[in-house]
C-alpha atoms as a PDB file:
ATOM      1  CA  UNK A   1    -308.730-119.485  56.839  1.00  0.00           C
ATOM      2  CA  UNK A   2    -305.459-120.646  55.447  1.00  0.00           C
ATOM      3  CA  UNK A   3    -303.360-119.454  52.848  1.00  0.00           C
ATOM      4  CA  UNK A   4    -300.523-120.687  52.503  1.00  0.00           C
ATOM      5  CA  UNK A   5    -297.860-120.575  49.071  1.00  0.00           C
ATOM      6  CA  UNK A   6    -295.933-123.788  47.950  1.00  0.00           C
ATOM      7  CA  UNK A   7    -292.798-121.995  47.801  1.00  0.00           C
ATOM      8  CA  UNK A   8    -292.826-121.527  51.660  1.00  0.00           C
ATOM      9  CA  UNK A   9    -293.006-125.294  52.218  1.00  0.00           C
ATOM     10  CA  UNK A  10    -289.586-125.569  50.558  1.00  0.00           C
ATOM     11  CA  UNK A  11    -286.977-127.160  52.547  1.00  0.00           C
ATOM     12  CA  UNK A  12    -289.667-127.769  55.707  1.00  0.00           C
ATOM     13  CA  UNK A  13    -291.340-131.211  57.052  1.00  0.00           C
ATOM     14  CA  UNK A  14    -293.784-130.884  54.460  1.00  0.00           C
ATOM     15  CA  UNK A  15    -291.871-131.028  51.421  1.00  0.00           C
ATOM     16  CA  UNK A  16    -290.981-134.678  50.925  1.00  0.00           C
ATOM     17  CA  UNK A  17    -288.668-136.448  48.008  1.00  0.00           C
ATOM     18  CA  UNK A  18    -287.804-139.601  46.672  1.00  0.00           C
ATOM     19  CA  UNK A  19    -285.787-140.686  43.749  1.00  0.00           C
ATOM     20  CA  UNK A  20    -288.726-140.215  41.218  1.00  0.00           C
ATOM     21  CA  UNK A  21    -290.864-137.677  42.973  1.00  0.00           C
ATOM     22  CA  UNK A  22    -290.996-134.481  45.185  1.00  0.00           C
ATOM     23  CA  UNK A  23    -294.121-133.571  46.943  1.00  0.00           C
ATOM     24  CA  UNK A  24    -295.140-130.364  48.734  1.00  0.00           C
ATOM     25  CA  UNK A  25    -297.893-130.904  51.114  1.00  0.00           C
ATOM     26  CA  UNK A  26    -299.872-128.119  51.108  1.00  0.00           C
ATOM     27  CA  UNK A  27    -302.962-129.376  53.261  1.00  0.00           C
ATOM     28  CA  UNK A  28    -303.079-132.142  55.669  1.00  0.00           C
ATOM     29  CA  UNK A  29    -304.711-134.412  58.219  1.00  0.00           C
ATOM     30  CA  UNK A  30    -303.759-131.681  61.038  1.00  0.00           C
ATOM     31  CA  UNK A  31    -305.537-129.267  59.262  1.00  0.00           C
ATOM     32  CA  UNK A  32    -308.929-131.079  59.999  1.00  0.00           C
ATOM     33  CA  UNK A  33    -310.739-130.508  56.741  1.00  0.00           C
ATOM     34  CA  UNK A  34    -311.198-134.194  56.009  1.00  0.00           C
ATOM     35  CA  UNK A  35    -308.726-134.119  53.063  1.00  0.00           C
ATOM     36  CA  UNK A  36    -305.261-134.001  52.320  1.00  0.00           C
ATOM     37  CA  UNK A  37    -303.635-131.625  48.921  1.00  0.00           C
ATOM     38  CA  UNK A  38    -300.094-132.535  47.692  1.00  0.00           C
ATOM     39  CA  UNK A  39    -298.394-130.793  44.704  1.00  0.00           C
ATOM     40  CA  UNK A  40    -296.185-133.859  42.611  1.00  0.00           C
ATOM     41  CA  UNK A  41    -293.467-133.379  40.387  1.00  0.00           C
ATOM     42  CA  UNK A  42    -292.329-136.462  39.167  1.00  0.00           C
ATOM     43  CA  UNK A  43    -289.364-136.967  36.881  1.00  0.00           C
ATOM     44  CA  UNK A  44    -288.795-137.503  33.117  1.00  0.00           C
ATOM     45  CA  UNK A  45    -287.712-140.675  32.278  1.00  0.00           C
ATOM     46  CA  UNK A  46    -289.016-142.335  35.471  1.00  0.00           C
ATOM     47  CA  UNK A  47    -291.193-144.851  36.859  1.00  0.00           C
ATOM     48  CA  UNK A  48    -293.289-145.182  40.007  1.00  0.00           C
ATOM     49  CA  UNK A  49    -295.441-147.815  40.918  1.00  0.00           C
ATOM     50  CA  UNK A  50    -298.092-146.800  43.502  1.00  0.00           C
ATOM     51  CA  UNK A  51    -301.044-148.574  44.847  1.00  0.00           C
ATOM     52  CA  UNK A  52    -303.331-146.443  47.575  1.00  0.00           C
ATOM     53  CA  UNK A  53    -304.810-149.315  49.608  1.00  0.00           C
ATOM     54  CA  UNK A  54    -305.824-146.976  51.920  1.00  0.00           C
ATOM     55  CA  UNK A  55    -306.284-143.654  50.356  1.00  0.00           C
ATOM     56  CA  UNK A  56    -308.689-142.631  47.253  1.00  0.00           C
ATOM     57  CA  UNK A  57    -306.589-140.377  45.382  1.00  0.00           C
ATOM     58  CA  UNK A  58    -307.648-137.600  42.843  1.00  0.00           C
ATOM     59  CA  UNK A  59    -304.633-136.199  40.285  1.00  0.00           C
ATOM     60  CA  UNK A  60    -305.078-133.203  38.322  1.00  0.00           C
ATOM     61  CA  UNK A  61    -302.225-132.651  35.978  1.00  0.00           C
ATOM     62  CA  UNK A  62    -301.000-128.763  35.585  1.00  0.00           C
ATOM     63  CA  UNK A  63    -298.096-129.658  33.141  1.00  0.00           C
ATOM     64  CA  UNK A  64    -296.220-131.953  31.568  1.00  0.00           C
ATOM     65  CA  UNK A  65    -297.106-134.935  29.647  1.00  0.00           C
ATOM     66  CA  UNK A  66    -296.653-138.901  30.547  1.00  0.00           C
ATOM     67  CA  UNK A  67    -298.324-142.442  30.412  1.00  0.00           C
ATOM     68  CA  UNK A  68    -300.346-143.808  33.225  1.00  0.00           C
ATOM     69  CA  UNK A  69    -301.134-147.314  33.104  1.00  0.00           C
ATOM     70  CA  UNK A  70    -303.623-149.315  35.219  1.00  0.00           C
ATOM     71  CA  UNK A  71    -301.423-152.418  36.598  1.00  0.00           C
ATOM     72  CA  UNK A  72    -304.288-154.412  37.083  1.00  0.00           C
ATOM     73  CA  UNK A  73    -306.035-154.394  33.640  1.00  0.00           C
ATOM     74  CA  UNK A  74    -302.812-153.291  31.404  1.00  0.00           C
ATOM     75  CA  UNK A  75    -304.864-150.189  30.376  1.00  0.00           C
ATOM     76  CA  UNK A  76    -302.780-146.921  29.517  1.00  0.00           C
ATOM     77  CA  UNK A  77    -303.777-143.277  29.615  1.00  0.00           C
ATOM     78  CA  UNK A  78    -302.255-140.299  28.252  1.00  0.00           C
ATOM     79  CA  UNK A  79    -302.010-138.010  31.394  1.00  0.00           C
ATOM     80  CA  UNK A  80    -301.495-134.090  30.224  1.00  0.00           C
ATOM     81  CA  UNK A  81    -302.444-130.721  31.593  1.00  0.00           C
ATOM     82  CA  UNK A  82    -306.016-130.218  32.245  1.00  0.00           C
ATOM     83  CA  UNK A  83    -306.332-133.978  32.919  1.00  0.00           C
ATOM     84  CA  UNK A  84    -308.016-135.592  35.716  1.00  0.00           C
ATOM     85  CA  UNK A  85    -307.726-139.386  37.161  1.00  0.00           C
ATOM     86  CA  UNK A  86    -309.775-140.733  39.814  1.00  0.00           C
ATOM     87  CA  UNK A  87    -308.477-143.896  41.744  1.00  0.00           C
ATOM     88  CA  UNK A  88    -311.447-144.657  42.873  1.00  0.00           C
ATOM     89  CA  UNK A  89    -311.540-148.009  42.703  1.00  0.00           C
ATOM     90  CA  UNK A  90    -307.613-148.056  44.929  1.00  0.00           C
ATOM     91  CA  UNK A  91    -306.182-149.762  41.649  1.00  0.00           C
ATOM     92  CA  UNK A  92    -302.452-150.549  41.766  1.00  0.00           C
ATOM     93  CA  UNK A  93    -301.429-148.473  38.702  1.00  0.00           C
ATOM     94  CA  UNK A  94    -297.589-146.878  37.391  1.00  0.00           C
ATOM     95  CA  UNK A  95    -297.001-143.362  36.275  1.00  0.00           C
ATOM     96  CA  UNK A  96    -293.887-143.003  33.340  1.00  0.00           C
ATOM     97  CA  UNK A  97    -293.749-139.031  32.912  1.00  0.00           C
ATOM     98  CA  UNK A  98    -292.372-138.517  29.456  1.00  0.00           C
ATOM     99  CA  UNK A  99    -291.778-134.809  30.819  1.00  0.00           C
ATOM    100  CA  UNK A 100    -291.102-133.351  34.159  1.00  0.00           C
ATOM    101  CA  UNK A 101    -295.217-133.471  35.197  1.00  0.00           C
ATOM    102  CA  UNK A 102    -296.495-131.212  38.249  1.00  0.00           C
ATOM    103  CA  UNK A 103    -299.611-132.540  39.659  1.00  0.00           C
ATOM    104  CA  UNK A 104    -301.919-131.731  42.193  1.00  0.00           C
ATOM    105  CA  UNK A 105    -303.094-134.463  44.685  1.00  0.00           C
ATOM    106  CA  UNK A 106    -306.067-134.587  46.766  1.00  0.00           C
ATOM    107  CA  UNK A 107    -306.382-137.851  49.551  1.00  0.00           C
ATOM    108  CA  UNK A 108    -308.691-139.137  51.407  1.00  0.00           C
ATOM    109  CA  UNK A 109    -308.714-140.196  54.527  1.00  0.00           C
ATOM    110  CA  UNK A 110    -306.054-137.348  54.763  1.00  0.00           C
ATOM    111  CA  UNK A 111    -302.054-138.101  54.883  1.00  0.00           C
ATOM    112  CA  UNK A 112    -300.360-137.034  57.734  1.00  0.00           C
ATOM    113  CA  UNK A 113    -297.592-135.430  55.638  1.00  0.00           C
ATOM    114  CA  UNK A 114    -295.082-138.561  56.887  1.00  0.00           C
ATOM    115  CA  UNK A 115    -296.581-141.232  54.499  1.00  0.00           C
ATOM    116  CA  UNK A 116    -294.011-142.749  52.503  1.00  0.00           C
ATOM    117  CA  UNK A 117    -294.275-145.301  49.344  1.00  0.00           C
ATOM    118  CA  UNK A 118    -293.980-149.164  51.313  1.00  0.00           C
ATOM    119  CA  UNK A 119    -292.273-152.054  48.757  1.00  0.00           C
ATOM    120  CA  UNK A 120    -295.871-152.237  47.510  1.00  0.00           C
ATOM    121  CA  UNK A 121    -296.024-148.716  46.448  1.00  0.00           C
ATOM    122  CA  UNK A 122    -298.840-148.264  49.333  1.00  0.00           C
ATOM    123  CA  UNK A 123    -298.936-145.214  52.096  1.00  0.00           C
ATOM    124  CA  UNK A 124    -299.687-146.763  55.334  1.00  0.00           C
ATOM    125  CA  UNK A 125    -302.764-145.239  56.935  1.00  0.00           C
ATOM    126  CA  UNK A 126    -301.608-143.148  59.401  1.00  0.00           C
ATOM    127  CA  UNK A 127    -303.873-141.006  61.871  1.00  0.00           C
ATOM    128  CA  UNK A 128    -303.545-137.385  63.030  1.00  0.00           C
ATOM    129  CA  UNK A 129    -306.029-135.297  65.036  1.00  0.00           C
ATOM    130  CA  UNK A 130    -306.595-131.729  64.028  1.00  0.00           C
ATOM    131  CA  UNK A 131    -304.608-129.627  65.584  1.00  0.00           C
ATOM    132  CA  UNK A 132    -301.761-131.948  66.532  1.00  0.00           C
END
């Protein structure tokens, strides 16, 4: 069993930033569950552009409010608490928070915790054994 709280990830390998985004990584590929669980923040007034070539990535927003758009069919979502998107189908798509929004991320194949955002907006697929 593992329990584990996101405040004692703060300031270790496994909480990761960028200029629009922080990310605590609360489960990953070392853990050997088959899955990997991030919690997002990303920042008001921002924009990321992301494309998972090699993940499938479910988001479940906690809080905030902001516009998702699909980059490959110019479709836009409102993205809220208690709202769910699926990228099922690895579509190259941009999040604009409107409000500081906290997410939680689930990946699979599972991230390694040292996946970072290429030019293309795309985490390489890295490997890790359980355990490592």
């Amino acid at each position: 069993m593992i329990v584990r709280s996101i405040d004692d990830l703060d300031g270790t390998d496994r909480d990761v930033a960028a200029d629009t985004w922080r990310s605590r990584r609360i489960v990953l590929a070392k853990e050997g569950v088959g899955f990997s669980v991030h919690e997002t923040v990303m920042y008001a007034g921002t924009e990321t552009s992301m494309w998972y070539a090699n993940h499938i990535e479910a988001v479940f927003c906690t809080q905030g409010e902001g516009e998702l758009t699909n980059d490959e069919t110019g479709e836009t979502h409102l993205i809220r608490a208690g709202t769910l998107y699926l990228l099922d189908g690895h579509e190259r798509h941009t999040m604009r928070p409107k409000t500081d929004i906290r997410m939680v991320c689930v990946f699979n194949p599972p991230c390694t915790g040292r996946e970072t955002h290429d030019e293309n907006g795309v985490y390489p697929l890295l490997r890790e054994e359980a355990g490592a």
